[in-house]
N, C-alpha and C. Protein backbone atom coordinates (compact mmCIF):
# COMPACT_ATOMS: atom_id res chain seq x y z
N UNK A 1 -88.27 -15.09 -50.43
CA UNK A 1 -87.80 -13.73 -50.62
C UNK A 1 -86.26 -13.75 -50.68
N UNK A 2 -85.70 -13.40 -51.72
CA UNK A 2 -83.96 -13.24 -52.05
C UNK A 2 -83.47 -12.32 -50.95
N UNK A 3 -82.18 -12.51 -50.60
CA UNK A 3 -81.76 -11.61 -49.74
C UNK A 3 -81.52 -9.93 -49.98
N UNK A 4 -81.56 -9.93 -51.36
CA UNK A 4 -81.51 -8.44 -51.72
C UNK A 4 -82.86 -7.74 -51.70
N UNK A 5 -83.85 -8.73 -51.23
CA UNK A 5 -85.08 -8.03 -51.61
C UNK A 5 -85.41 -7.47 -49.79
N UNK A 6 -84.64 -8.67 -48.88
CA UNK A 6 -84.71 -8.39 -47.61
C UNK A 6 -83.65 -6.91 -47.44
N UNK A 7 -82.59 -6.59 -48.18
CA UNK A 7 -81.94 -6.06 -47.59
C UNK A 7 -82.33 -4.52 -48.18
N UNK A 8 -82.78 -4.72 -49.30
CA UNK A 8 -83.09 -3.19 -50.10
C UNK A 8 -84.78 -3.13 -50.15
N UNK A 9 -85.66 -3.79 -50.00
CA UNK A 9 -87.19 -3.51 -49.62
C UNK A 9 -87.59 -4.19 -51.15
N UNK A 10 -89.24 -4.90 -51.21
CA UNK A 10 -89.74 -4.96 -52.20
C UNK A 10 -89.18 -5.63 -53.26
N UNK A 11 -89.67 -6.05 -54.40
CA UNK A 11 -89.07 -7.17 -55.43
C UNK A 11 -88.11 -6.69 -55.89
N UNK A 12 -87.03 -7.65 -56.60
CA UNK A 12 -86.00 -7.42 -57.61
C UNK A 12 -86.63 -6.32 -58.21
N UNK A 13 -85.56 -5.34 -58.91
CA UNK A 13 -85.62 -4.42 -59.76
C UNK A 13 -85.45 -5.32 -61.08
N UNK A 14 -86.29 -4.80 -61.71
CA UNK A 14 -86.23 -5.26 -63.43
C UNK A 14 -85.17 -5.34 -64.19
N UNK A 15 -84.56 -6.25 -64.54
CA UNK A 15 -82.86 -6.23 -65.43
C UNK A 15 -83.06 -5.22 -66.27
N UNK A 16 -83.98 -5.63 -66.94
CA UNK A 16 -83.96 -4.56 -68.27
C UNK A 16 -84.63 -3.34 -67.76
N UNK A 17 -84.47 -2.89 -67.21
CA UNK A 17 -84.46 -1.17 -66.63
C UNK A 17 -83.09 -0.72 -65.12
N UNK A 18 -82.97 -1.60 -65.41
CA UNK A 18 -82.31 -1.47 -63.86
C UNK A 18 -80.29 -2.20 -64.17
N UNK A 19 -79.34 -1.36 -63.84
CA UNK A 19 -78.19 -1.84 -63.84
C UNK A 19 -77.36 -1.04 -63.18
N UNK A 20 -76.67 -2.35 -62.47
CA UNK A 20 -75.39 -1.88 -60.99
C UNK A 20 -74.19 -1.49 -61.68
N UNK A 21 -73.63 -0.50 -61.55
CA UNK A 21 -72.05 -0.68 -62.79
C UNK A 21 -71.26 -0.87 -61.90
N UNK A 22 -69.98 -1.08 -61.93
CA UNK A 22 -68.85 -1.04 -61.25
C UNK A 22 -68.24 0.55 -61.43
N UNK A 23 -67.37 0.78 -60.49
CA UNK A 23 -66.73 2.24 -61.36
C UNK A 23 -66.24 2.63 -62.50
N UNK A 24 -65.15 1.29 -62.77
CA UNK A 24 -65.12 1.64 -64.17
C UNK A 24 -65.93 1.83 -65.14
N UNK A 25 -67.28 1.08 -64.95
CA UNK A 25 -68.08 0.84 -66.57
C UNK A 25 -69.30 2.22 -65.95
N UNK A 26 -69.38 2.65 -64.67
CA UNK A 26 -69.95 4.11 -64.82
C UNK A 26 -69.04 5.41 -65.08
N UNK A 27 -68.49 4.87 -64.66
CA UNK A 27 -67.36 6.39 -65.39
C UNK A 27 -66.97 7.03 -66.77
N UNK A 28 -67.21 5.27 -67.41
CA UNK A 28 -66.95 4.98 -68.96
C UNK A 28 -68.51 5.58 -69.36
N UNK A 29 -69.67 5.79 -68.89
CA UNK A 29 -70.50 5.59 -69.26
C UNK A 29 -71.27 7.06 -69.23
N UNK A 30 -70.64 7.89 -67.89
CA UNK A 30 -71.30 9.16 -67.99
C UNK A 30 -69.70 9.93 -68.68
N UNK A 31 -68.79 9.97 -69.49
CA UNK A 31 -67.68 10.05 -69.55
C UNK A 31 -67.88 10.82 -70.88
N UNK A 32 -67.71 12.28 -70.96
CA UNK A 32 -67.85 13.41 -72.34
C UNK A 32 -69.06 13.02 -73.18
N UNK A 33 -70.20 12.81 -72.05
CA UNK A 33 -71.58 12.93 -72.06
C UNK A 33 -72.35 13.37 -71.56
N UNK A 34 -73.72 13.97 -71.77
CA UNK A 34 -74.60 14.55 -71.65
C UNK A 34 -75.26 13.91 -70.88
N UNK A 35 -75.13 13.39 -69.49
CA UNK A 35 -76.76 12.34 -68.75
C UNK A 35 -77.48 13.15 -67.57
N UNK A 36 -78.02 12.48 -67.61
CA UNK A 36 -79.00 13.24 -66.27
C UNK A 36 -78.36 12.65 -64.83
N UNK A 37 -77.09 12.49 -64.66
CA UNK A 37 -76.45 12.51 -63.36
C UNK A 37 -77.25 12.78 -61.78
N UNK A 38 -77.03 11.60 -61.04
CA UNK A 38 -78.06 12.75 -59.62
C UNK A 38 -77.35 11.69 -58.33
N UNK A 39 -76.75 12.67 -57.45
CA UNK A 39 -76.43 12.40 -56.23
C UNK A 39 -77.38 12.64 -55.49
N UNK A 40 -78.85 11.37 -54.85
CA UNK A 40 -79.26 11.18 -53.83
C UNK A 40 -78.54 11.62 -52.37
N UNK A 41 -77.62 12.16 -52.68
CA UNK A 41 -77.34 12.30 -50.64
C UNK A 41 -77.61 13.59 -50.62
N UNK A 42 -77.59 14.33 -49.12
CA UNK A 42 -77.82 15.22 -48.30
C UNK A 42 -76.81 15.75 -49.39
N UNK A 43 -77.61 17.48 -48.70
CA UNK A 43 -76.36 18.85 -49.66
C UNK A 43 -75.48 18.66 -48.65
N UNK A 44 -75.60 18.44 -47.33
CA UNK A 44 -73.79 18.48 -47.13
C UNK A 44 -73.07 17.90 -47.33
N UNK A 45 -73.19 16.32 -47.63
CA UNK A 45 -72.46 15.34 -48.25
C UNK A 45 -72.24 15.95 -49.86
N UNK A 46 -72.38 16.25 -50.67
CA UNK A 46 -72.98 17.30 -52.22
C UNK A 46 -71.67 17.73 -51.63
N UNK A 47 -71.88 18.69 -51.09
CA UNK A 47 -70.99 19.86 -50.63
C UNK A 47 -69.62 19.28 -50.30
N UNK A 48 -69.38 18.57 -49.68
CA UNK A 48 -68.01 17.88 -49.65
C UNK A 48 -67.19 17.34 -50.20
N UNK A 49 -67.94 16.97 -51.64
CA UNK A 49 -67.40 16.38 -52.97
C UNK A 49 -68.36 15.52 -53.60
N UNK A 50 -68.71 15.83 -55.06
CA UNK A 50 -69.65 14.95 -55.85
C UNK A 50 -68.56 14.78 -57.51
N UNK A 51 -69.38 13.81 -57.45
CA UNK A 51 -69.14 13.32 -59.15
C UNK A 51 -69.50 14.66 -60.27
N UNK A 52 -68.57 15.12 -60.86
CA UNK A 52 -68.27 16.19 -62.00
C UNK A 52 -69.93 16.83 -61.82
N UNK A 53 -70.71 16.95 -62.58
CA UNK A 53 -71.74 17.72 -63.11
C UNK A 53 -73.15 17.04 -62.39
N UNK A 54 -73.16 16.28 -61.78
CA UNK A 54 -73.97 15.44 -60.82
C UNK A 54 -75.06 16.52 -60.39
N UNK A 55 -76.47 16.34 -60.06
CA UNK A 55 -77.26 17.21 -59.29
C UNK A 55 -77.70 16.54 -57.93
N UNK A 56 -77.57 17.42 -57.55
CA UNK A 56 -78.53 17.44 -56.18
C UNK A 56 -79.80 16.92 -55.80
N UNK A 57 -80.21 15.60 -55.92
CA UNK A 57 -81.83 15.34 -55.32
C UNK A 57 -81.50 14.55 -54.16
N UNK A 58 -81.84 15.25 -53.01
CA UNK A 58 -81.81 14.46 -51.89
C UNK A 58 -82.97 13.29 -51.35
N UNK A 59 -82.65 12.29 -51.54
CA UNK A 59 -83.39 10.91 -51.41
C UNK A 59 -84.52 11.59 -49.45
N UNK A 60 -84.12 11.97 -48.70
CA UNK A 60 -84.71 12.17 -47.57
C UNK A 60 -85.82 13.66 -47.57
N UNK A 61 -85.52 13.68 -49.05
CA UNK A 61 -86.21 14.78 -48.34
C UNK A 61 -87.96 14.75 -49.71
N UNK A 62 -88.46 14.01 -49.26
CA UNK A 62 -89.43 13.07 -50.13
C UNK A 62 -90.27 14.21 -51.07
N UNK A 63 -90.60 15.07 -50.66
CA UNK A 63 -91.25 16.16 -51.53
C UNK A 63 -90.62 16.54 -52.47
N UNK A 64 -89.87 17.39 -52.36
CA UNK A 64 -88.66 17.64 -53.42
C UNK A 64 -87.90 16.66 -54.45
N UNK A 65 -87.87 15.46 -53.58
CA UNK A 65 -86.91 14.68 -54.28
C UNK A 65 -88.29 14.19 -55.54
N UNK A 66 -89.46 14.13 -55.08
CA UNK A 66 -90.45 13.72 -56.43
C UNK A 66 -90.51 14.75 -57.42
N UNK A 67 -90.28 15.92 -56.97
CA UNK A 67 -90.63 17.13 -57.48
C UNK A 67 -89.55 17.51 -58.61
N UNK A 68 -88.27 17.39 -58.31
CA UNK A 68 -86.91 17.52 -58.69
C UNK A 68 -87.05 16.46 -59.98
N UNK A 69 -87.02 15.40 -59.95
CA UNK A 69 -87.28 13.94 -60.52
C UNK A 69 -88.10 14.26 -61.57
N UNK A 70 -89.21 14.95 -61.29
CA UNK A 70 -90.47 14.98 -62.45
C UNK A 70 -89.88 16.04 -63.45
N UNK A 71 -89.34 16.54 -63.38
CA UNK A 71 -88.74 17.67 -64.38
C UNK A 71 -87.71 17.34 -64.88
N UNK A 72 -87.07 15.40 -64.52
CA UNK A 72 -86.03 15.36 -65.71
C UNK A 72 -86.61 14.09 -66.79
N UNK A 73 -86.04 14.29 -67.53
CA UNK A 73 -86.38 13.21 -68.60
C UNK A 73 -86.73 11.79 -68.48
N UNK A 74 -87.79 11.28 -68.64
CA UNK A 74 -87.90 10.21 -67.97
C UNK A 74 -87.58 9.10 -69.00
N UNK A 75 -87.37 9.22 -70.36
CA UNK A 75 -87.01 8.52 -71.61
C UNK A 75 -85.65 8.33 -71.71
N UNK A 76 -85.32 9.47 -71.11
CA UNK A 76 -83.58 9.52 -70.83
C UNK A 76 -82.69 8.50 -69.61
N UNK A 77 -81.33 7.83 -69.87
CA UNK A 77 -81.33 7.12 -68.89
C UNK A 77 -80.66 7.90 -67.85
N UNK A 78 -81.11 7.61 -66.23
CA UNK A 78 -80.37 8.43 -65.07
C UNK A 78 -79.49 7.64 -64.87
N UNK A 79 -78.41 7.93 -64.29
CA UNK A 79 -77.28 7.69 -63.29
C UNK A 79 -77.17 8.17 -61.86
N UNK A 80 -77.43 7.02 -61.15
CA UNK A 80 -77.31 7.62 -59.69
C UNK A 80 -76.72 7.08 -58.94
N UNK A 81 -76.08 7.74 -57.91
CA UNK A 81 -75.34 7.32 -56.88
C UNK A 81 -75.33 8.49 -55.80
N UNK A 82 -75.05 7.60 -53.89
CA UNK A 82 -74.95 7.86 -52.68
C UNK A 82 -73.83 7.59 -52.37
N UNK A 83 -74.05 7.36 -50.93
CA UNK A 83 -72.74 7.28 -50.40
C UNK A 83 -72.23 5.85 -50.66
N UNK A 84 -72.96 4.73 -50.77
CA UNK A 84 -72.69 3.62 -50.11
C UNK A 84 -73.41 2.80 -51.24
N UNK A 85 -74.49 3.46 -51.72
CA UNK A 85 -75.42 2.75 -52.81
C UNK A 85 -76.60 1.78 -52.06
N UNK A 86 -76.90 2.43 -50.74
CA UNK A 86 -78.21 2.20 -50.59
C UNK A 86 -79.40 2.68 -50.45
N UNK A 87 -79.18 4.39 -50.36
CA UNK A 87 -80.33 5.08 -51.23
C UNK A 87 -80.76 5.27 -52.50
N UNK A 88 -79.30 4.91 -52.96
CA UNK A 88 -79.44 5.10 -54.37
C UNK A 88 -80.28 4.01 -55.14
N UNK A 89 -80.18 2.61 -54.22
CA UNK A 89 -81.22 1.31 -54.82
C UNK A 89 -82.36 2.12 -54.54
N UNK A 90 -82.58 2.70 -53.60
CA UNK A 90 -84.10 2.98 -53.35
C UNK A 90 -84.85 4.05 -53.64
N UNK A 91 -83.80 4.95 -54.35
CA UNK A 91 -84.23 5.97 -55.46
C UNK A 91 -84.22 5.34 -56.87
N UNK A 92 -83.63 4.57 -56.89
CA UNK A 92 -83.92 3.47 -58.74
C UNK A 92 -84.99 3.00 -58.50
N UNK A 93 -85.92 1.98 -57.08
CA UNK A 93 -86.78 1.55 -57.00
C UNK A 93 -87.91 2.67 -57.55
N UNK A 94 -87.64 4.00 -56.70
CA UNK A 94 -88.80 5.20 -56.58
C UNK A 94 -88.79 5.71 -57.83
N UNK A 95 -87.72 5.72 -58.43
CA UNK A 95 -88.29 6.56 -59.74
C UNK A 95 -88.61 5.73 -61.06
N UNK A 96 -87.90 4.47 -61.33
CA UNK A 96 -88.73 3.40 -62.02
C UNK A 96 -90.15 3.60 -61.84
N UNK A 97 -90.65 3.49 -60.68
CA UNK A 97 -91.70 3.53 -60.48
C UNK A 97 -92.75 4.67 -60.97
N UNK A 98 -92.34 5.61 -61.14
CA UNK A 98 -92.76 6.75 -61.73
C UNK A 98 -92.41 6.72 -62.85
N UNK A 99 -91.94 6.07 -63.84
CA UNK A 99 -92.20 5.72 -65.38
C UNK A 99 -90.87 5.94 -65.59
N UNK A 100 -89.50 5.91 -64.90
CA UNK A 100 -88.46 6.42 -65.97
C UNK A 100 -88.09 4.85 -66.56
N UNK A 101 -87.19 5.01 -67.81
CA UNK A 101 -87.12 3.56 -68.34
C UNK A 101 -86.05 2.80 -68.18
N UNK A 102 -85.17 3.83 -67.55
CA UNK A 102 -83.69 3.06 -67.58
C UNK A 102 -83.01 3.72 -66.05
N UNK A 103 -82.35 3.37 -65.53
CA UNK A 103 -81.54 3.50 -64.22
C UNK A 103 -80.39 3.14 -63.99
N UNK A 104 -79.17 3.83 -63.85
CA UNK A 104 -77.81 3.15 -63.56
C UNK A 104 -77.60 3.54 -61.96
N UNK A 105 -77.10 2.15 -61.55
CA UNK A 105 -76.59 2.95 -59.84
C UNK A 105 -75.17 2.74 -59.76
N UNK A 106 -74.19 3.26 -59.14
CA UNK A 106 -72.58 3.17 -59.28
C UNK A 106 -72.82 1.77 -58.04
N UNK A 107 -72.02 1.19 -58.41
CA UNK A 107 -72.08 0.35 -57.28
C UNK A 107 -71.42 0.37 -55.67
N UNK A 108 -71.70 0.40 -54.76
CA UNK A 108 -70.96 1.21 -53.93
C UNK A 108 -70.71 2.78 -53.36
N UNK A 109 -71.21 3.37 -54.58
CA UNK A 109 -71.34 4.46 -54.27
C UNK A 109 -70.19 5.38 -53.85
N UNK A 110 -70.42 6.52 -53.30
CA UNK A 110 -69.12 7.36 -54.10
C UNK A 110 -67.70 7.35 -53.12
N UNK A 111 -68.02 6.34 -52.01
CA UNK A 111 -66.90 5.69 -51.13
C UNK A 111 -66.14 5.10 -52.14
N UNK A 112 -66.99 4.13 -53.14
CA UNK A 112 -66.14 3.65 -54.58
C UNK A 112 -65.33 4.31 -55.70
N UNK A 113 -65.97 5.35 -55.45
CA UNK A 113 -65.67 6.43 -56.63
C UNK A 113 -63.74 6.76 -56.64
């Protein structure tokens, strides 16, 4: 078992659905575009400062966050990021899993930002 699989749960994420950006190449990437943006953290973290047009699905709060998820495009690619970028692996794990095809996570998360 790789250490990322110990440290974030369950197998590697799939290359070809799955990619870590650095800040620059996510910034470049949701940048005078249209994406389906989503900050996994708590609304009060939200509330304190998020990335431009970003939504709200809170990774803890498991009902909602499937519920929220199913009503965006799943053909479309997401961009997500937390605080730190370790819910955010485990919301790329959760919603891959539910058929979306593509996933960006900021790396680091928005301490990086």
């Amino acid at each position: 078992m790789s250490i990322l699989s110990l440290l974030f749960g369950g197998s590697p994420l799939d290359p070809d659905k799955f990619k870590l950006l650095d800040t620059h190449d996510f910034k470049t990437a949701i940048r005078n575009k249209k994406v389906q943006l989503v900050d996994v953290r708590t609304p009060r973290e939200y509330r304190a400062g998020h990335i431009g047009k970003a939504i709200n699905i809170d990774w803890f709060q498991k009902g909602t966050f499937e519920q929220s998820f199913a009503r965006l495009n799943k053909s479309k690619p997401v961009y997500l990021y937390c605080r730190s970028g370790s819910r955010s692996r485990k919301a790329a794990r959760k919603i891959l899993d539910m058929g979306f095809e593509k996933v960006y996570d900021l790396k680091g998360g928005y301490m990086r930002w």
